[in-house]
Every structure is written in structure tokens, then in C-alpha cells.
N, C-alpha and C. Protein backbone atom coordinates (compact mmCIF):
# COMPACT_ATOMS: atom_id res chain seq x y z
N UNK A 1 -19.02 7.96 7.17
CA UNK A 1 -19.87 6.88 6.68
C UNK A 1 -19.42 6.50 5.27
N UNK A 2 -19.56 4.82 5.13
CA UNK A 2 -18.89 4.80 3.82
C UNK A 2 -19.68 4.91 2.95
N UNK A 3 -19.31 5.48 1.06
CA UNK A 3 -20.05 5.30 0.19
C UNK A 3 -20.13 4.22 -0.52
N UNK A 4 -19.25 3.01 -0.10
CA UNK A 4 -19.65 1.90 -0.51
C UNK A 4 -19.67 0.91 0.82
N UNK A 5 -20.86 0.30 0.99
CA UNK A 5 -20.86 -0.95 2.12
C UNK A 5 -20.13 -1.45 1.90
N UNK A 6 -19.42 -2.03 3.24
CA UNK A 6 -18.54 -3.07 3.06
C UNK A 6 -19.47 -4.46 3.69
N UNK A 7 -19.06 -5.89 2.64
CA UNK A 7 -19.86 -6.83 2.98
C UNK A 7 -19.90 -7.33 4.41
N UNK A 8 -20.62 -7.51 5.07
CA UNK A 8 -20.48 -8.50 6.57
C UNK A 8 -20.33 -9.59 6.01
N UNK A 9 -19.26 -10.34 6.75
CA UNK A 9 -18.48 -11.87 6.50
C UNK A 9 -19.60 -12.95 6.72
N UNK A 10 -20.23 -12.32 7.80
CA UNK A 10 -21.29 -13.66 8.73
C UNK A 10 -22.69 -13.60 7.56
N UNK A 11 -22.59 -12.78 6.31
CA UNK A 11 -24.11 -12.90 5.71
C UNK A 11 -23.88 -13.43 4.65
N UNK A 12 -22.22 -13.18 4.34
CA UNK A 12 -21.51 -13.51 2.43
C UNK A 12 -21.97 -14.94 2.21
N UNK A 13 -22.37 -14.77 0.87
CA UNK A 13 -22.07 -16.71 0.46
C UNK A 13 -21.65 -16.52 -0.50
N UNK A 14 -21.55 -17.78 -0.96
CA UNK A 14 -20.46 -18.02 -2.40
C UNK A 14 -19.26 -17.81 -2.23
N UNK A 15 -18.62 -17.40 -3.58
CA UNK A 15 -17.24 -16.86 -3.86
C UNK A 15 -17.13 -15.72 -2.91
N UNK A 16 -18.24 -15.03 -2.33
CA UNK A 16 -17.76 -13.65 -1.81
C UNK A 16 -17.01 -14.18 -0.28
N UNK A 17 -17.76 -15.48 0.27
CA UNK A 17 -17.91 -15.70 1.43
C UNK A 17 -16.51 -16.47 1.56
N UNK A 18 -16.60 -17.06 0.14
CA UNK A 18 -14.99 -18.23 0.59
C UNK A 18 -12.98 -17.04 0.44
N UNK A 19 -14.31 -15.98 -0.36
CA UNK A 19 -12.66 -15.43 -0.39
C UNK A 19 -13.03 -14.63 0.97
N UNK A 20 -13.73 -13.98 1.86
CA UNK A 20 -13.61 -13.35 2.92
C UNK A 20 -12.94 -14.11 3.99
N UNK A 21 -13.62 -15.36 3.78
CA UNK A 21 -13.16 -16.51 4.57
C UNK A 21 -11.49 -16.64 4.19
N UNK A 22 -11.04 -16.36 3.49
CA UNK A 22 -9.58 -16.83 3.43
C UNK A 22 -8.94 -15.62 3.84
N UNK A 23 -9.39 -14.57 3.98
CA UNK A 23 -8.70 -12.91 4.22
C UNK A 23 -8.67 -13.79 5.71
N UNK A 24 -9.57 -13.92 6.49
CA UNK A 24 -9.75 -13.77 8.07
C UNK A 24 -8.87 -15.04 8.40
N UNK A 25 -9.16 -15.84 7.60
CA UNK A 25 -7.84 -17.44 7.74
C UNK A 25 -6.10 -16.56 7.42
N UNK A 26 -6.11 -16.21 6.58
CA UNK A 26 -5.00 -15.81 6.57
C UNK A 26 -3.75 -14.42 7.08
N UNK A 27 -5.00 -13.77 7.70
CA UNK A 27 -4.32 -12.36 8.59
C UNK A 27 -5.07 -12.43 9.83
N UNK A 28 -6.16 -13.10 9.87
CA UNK A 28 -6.65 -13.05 11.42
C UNK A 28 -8.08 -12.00 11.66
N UNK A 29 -8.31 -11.10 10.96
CA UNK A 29 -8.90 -10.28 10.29
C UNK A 29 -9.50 -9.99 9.30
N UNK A 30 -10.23 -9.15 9.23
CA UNK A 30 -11.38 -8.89 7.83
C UNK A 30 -11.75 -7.42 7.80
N UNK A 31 -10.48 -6.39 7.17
CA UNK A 31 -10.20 -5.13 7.44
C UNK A 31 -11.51 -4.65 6.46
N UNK A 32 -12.07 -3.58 6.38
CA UNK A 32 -13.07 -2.48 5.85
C UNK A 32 -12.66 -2.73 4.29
N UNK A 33 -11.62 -2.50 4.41
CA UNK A 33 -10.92 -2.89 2.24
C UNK A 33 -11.69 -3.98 1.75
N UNK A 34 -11.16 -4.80 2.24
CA UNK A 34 -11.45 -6.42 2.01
C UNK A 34 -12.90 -6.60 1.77
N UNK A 35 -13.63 -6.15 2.71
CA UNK A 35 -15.06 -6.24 3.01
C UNK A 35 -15.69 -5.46 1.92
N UNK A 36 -15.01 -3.93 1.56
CA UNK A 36 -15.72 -3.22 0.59
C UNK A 36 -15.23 -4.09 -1.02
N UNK A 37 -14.33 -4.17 -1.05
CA UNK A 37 -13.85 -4.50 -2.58
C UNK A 37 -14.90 -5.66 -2.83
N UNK A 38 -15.22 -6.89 -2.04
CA UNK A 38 -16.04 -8.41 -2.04
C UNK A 38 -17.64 -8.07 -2.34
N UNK A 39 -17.44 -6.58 -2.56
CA UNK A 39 -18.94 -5.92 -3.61
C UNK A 39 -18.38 -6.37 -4.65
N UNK A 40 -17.59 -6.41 -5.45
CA UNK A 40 -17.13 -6.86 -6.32
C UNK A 40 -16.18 -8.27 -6.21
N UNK A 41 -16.87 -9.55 -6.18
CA UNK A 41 -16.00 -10.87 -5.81
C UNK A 41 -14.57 -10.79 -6.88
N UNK A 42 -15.07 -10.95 -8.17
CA UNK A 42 -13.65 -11.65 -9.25
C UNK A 42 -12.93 -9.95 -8.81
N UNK A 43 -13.03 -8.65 -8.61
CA UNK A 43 -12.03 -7.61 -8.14
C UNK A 43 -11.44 -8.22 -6.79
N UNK A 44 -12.03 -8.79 -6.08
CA UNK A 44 -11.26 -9.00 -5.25
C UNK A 44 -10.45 -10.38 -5.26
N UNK A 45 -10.72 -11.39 -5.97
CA UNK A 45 -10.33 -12.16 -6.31
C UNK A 45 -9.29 -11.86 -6.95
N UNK A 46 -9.25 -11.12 -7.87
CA UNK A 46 -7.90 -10.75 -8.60
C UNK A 46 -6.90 -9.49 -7.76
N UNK A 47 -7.27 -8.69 -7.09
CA UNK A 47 -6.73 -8.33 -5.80
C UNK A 47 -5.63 -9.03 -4.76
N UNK A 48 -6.15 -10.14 -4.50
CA UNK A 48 -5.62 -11.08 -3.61
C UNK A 48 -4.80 -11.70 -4.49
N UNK A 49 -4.70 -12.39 -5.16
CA UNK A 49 -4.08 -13.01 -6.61
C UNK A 49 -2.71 -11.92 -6.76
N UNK A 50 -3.44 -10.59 -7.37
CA UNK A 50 -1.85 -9.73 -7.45
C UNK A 50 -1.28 -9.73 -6.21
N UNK A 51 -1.93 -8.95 -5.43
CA UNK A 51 -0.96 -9.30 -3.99
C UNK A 51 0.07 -9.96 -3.11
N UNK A 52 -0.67 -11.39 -3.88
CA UNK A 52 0.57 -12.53 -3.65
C UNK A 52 1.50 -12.93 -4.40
N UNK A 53 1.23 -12.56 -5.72
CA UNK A 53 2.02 -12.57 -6.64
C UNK A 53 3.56 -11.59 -6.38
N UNK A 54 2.98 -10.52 -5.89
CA UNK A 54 3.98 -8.91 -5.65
C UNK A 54 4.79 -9.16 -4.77
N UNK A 55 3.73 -9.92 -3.55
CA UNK A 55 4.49 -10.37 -1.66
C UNK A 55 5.47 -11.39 -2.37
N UNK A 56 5.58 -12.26 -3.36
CA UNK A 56 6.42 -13.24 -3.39
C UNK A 56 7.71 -12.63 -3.48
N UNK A 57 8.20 -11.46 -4.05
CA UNK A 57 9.27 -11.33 -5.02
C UNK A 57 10.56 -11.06 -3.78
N UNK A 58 11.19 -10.47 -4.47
CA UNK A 58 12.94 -10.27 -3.60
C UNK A 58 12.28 -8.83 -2.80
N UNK A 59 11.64 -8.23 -2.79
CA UNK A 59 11.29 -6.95 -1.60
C UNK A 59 11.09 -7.60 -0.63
N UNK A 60 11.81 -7.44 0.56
CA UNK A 60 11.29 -7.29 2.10
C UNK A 60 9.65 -7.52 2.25
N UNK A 61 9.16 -7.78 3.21
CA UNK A 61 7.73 -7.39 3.91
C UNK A 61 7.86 -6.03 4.47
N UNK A 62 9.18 -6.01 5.37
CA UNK A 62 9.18 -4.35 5.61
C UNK A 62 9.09 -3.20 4.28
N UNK A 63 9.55 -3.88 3.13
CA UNK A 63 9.85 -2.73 2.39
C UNK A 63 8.99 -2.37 1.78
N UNK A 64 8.17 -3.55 0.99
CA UNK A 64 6.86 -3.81 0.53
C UNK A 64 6.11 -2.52 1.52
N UNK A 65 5.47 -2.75 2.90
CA UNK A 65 5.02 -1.84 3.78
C UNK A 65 6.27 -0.11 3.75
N UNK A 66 6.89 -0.16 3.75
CA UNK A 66 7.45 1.01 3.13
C UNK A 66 7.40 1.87 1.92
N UNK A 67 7.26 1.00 0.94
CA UNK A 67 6.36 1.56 -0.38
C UNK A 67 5.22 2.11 -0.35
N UNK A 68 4.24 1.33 0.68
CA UNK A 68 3.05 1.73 0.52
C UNK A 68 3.01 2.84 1.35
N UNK A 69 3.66 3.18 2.42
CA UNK A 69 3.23 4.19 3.04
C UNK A 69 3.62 5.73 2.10
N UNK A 70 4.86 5.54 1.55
CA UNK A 70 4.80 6.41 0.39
C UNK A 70 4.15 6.73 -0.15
N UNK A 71 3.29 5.70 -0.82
CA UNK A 71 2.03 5.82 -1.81
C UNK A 71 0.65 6.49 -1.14
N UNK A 72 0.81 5.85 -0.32
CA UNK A 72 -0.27 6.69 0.71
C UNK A 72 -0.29 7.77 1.19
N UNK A 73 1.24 8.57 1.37
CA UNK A 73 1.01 10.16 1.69
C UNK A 73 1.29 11.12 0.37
N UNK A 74 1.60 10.42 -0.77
CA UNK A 74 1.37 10.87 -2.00
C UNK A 74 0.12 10.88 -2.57
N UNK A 75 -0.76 9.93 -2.36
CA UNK A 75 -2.24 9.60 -2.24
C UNK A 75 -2.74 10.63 -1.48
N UNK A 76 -2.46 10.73 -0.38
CA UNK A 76 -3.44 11.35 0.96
C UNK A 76 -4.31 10.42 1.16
N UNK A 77 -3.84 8.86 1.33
CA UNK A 77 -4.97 7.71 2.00
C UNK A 77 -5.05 7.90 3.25
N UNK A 78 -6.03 8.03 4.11
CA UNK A 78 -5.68 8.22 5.41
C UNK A 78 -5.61 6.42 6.16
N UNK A 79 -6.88 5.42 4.61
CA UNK A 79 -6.84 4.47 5.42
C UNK A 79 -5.47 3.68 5.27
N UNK A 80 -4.88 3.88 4.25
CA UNK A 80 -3.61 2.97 3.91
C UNK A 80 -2.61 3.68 4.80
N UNK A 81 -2.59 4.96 4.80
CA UNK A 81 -1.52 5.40 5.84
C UNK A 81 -1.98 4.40 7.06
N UNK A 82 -2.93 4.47 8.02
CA UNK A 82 -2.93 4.00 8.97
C UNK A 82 -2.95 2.58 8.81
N UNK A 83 -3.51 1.78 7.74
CA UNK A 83 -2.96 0.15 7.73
C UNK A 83 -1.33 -0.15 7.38
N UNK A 84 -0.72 0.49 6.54
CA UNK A 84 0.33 0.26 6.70
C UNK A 84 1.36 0.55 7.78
N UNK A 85 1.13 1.74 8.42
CA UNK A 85 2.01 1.91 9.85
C UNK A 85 2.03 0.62 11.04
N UNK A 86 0.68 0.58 10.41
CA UNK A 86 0.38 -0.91 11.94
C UNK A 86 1.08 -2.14 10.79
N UNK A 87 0.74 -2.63 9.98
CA UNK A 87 1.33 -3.57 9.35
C UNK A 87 3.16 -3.46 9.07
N UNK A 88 3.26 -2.04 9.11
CA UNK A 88 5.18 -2.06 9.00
C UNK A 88 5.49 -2.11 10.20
N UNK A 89 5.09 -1.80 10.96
CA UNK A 89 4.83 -1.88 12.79
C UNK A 89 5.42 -3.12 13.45
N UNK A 90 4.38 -4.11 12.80
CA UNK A 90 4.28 -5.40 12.68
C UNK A 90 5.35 -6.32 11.95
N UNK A 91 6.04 -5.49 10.88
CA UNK A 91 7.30 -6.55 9.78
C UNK A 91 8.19 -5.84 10.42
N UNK A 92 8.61 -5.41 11.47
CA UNK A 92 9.82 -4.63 12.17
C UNK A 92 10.13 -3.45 11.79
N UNK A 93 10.09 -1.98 11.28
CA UNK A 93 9.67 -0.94 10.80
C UNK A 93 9.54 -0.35 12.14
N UNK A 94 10.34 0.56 13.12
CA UNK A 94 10.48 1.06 13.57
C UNK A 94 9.93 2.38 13.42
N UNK A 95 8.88 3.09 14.45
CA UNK A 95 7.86 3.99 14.20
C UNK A 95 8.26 5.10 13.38
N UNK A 96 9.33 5.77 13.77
CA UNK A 96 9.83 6.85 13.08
C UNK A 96 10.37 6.61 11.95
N UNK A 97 10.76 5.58 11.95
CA UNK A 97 10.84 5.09 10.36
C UNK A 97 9.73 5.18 9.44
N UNK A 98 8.51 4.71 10.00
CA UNK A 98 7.69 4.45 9.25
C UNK A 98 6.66 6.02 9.00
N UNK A 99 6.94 6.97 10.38
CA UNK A 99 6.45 8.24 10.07
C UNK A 99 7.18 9.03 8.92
N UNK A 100 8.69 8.72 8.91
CA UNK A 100 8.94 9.50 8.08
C UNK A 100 8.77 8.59 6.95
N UNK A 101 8.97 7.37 6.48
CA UNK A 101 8.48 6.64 4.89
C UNK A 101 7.21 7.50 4.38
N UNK A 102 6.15 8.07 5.29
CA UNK A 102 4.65 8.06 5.01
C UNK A 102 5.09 9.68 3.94
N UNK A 103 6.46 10.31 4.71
CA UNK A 103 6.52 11.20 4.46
C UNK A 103 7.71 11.38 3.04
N UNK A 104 8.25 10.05 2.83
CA UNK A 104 8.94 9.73 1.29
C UNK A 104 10.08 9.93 1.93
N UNK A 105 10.49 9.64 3.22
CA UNK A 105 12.05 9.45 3.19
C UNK A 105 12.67 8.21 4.41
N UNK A 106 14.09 7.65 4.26
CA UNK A 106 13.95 6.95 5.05
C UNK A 106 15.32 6.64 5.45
N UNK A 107 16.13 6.17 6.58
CA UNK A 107 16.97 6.72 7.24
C UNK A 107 18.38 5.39 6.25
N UNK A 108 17.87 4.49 5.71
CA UNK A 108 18.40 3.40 4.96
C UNK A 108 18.25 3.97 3.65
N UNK A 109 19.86 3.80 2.80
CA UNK A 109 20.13 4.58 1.28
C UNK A 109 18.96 3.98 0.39
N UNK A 110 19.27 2.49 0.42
CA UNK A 110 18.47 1.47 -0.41
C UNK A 110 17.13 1.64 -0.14
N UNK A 111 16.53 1.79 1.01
CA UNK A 111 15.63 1.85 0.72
C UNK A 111 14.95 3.37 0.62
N UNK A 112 15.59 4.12 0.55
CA UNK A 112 15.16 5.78 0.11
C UNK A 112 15.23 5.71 -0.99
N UNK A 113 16.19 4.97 -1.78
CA UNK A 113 16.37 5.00 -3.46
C UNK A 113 14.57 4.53 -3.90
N UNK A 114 14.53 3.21 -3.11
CA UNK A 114 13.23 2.61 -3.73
C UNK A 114 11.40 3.61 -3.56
N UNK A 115 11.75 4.04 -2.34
CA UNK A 115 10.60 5.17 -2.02
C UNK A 115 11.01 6.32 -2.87
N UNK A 116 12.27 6.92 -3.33
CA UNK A 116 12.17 7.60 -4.32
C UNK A 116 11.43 7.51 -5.88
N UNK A 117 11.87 6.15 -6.29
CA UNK A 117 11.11 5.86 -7.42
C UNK A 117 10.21 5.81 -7.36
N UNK A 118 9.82 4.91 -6.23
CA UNK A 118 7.54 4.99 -6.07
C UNK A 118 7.41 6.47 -6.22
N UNK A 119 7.74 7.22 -5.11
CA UNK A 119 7.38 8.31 -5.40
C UNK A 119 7.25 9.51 -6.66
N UNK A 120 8.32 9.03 -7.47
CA UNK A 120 8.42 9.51 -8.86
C UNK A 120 7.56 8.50 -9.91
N UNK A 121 7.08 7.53 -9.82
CA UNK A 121 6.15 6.85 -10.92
C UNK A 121 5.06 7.52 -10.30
N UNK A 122 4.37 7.68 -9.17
CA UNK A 122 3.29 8.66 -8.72
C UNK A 122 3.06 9.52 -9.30
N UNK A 123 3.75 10.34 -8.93
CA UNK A 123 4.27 11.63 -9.48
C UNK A 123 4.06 11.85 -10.47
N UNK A 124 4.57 11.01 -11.29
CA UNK A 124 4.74 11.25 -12.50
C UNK A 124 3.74 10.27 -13.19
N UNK A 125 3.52 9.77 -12.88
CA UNK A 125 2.30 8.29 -13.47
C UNK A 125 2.92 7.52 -14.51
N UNK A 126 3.82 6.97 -14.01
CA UNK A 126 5.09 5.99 -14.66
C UNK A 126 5.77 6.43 -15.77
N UNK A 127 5.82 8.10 -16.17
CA UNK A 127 7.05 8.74 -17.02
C UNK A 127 7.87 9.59 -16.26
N UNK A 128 8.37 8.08 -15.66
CA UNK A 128 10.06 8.45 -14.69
C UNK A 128 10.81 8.88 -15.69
N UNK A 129 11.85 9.75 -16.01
CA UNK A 129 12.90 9.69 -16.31
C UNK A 129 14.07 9.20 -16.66
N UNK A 130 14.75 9.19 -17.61
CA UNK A 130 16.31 8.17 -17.70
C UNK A 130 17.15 8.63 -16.39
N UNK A 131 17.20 10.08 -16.17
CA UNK A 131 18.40 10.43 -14.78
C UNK A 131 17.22 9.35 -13.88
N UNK A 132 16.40 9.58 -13.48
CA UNK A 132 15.45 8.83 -12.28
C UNK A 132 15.77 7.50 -12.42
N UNK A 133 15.83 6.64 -13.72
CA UNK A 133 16.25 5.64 -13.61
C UNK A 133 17.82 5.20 -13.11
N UNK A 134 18.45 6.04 -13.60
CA UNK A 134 19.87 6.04 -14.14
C UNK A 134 20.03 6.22 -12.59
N UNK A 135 19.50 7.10 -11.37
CA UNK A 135 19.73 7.32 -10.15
C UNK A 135 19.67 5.97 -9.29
N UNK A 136 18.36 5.54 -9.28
CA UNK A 136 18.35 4.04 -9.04
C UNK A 136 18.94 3.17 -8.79
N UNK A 137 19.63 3.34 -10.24
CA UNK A 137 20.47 1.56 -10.75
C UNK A 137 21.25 2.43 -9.71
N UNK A 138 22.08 3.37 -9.74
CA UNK A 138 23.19 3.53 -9.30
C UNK A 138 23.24 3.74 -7.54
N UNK A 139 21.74 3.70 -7.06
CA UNK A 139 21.80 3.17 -5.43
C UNK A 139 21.50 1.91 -5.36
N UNK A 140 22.34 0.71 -6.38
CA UNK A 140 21.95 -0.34 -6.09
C UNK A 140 20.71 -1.22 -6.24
N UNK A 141 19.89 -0.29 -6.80
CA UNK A 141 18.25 -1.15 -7.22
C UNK A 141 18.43 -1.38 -8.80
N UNK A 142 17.96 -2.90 -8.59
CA UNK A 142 18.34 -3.74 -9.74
C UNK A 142 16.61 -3.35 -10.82
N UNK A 143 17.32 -4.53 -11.43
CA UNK A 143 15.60 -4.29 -12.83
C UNK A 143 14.60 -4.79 -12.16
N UNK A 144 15.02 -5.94 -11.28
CA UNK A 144 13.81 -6.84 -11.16
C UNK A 144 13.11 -6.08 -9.74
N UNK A 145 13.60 -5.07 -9.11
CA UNK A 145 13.51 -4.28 -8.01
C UNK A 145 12.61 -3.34 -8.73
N UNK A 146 12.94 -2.53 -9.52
CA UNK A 146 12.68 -1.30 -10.45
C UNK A 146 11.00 -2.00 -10.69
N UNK A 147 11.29 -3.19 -11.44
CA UNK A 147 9.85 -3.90 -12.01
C UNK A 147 8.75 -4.04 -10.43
N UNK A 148 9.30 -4.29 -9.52
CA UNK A 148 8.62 -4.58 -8.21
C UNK A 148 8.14 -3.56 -7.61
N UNK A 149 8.53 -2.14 -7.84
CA UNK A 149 8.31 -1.43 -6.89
C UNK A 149 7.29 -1.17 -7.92
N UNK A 150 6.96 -1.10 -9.53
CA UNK A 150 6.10 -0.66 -10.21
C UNK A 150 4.62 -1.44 -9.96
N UNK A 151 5.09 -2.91 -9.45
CA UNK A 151 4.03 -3.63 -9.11
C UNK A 151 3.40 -3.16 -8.00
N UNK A 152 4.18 -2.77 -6.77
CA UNK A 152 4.02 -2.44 -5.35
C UNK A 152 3.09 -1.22 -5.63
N UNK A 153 3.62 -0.10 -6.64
CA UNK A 153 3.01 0.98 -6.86
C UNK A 153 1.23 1.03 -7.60
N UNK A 154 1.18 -0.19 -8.50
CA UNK A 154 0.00 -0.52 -8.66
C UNK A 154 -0.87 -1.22 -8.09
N UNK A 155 -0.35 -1.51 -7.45
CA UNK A 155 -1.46 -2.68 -5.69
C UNK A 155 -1.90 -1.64 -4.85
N UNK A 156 -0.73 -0.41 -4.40
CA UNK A 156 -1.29 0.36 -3.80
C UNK A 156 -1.94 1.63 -4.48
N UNK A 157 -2.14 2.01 -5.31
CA UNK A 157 -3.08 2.78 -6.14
C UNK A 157 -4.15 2.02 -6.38
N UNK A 158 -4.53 1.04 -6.34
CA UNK A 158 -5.72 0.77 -6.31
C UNK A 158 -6.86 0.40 -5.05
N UNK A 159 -5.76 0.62 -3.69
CA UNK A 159 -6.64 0.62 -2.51
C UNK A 159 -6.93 1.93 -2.24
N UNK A 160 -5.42 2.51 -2.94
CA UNK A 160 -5.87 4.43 -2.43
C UNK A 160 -7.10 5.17 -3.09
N UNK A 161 -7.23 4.85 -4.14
CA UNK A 161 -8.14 5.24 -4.85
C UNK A 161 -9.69 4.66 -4.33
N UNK A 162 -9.52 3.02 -3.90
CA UNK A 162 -10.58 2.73 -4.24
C UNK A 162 -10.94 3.32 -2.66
N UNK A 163 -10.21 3.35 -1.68
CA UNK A 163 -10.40 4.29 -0.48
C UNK A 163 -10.80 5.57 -0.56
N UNK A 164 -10.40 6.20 -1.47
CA UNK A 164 -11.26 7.51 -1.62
C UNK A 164 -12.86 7.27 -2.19
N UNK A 165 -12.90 6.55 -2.96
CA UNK A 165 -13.97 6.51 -3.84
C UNK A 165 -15.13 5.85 -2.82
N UNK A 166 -14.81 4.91 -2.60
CA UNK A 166 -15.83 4.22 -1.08
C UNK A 166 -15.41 4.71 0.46
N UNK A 167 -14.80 6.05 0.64
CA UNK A 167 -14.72 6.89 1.89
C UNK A 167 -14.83 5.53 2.69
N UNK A 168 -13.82 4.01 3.24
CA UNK A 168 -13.84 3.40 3.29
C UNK A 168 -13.61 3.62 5.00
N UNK A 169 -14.36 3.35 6.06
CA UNK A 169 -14.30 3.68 7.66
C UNK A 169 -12.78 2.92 7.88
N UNK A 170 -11.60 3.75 8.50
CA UNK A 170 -10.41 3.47 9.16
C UNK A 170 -10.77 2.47 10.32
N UNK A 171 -10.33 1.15 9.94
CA UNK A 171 -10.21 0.27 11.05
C UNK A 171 -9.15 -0.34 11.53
N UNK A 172 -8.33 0.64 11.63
CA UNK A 172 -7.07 0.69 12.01
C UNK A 172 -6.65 1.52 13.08
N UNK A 173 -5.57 1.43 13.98
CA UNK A 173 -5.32 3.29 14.71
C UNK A 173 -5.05 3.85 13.49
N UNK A 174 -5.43 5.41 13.52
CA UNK A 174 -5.62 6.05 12.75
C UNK A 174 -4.14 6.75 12.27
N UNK A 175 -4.02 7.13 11.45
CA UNK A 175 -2.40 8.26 11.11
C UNK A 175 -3.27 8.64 9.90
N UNK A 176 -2.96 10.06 9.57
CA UNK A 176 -3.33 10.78 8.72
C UNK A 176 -2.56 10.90 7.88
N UNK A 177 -2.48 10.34 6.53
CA UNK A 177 -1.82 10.85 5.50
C UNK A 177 -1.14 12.40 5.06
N UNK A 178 -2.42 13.26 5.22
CA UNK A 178 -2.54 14.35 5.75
C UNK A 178 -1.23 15.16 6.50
N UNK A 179 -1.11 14.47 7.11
CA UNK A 179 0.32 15.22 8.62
C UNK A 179 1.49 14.62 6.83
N UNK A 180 1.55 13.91 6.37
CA UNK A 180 2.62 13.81 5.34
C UNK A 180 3.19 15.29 4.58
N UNK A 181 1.58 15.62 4.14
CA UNK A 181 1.90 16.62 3.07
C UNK A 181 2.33 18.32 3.68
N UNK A 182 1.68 18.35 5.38
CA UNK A 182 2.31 19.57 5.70
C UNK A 182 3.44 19.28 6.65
N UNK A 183 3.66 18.47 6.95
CA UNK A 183 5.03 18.14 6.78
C UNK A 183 6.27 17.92 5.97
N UNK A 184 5.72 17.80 5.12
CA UNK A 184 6.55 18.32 3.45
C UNK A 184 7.05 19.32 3.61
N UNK A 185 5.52 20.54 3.25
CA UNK A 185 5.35 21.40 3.23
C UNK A 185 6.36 22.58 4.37
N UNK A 186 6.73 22.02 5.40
CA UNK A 186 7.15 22.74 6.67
C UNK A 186 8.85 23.01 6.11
């Protein structure tokens, strides 16, 4: 059960109602996130705003969804693990690909370099290293990549979190973040 309601679309008015209204216009859907954050309209307003700002840049949609699943088994989100598997699912992200991303690795150099760094600004809470950087550049990830994945990394820290904090109901098929870390662990 969640600790924060998430709004019903069919009761919202105002700003809450026109931005719910544009989530369901624009993905087809009106996931548990969406619904909980629109307790707070201008958070979610500015939510959606970064989001598109981040989706614009030179990252993939697959990769973008590859970041996050990183972030999510570094998190232990269970709901972002399971929205992003179905959403990388969805940008071509081949399953085992995307089981092992959840798990910080991935069968493409470039993009292991980039789940490396997410995973090290996590980690580390953005005091990466010069070798960490210096590793990077040298698999080919540029500045404006480096700057993107820091963005990617702050879009998704703020659903992981705000997913823990409002125990937000998985409306997704489920994947456990969870299976990430003892799978590490193994």
C-alpha cells in the first residue's frame, strides 16, 4: 500500500489534471509515478520539463533506459527496475541485456563505459574520480555524454527515491531490483 496516494486522473483539475492529461496523451498511460508526484503539480511539472530536456540529447532511448536500470539496481527500485525493463523492452533492449544492465553490465563496450560512470556518480554521489573520468573519455564517451549521463543520473534518483519514500504500487510486470544486488553478490 502506498504512503503517498497517487492522484486519480478522472477526479484531477487544474494544472494537476492538464499535466496528467498530457502523461496519458503522450505514452498512452498514467503509471503510479506520475499519479503520485501530481500531489505535487509544479514537481511534476518540472519533472516532465527535465525529462524532455535529458530525452532530447545525443543518448539513445535504449541507452537513456539502460542508465536507468543501473540506477535502479544501485537504488534497489523495484518500481524503476520493472518500468524500465518494459520500457527498454520496448526501445529494442534485448531481455538479457537489459537483466544484466539492471545488474551494471552490458554486452556493448560503449555502452558499459556509460553504465560504468552512472554507476560510479551513484556510488560515489558525483566524486568520480580523474582515472574514472580519464577511463571514460578513453572508451569513447565524450563531455557532452559524461554531462548526460549526469543528467540521466539525476532524473533517475529522483523517481528512486521518491519510490521509496511513497512505497509507490508496481504497475508494471514486476523485476526486482533486488535479484541485482545478489546477483552481484554471487
Amino acid at each position: 500500500m502506498p504512503r503517498i496516494a497517487p492522484i486519480d486522473p478522472d477526479t484531477a483539475t487544474g494544472k494537476t489534471k492538464e499535466l496528467l492529461d498530457g502523461v496519458q496523451a503522450a505514452i498512452g498511460a498514467t503509471p503510479n509515478l506520475f499519479r503520485t508526484i501530481a500531489q505535487a503539480p509544479s514537481v511534476l511539472d518540472a519533472y516532465l520539463a527535465h525529462s524532455k530536456a535529458v530525452s532530447s540529447g545525443t543518448l539513445s532511448n535504449a541507452v537513456r533506459e539502460q542508465i536507468a536500470l543501473v540506477i535502479a539496481g544501485a537504488n534497489h527500485c523495484d518500481y524503476c527496475a520493472s518500468a524500465h525493463t518494459l520500457i527498454g523492452r520496448g526501445a529494442g533492449v534485448a531481455d538479457a541485456e537489459l537483466a544484466a544492465n539492471l545488474k551494471g553490465h552490458s554486452s556493448d563496450p560503449h555502452t558499459q563505459a556509460l553504465l560504468s560512470l552512472a554507476q560510479a556518480i551513484v556510488a560515489k554521489r558525483g566524486f568520480v574520480s580523474d582515472t574514472e573520468l580519464a577511463d571514460a573519455r578513453l572508451a569513447g564517451i565524450t563531455e557532452g555524454e559524461i554531462i548526460e549521463v549526469v543528467g540521466e543520473v539525476a532524473r533517475n534518483i529522483f523517481t528512486n527515491y521518491l519510490n521509496h519514500v511513497a512505497q509507490t504500487d508496481v504497475d508494471f510486470p514486476y523485476v526486482s531490483a533486488g535479484e541485482a544486488e545478489a546477483a552481484a553478490a554471487a
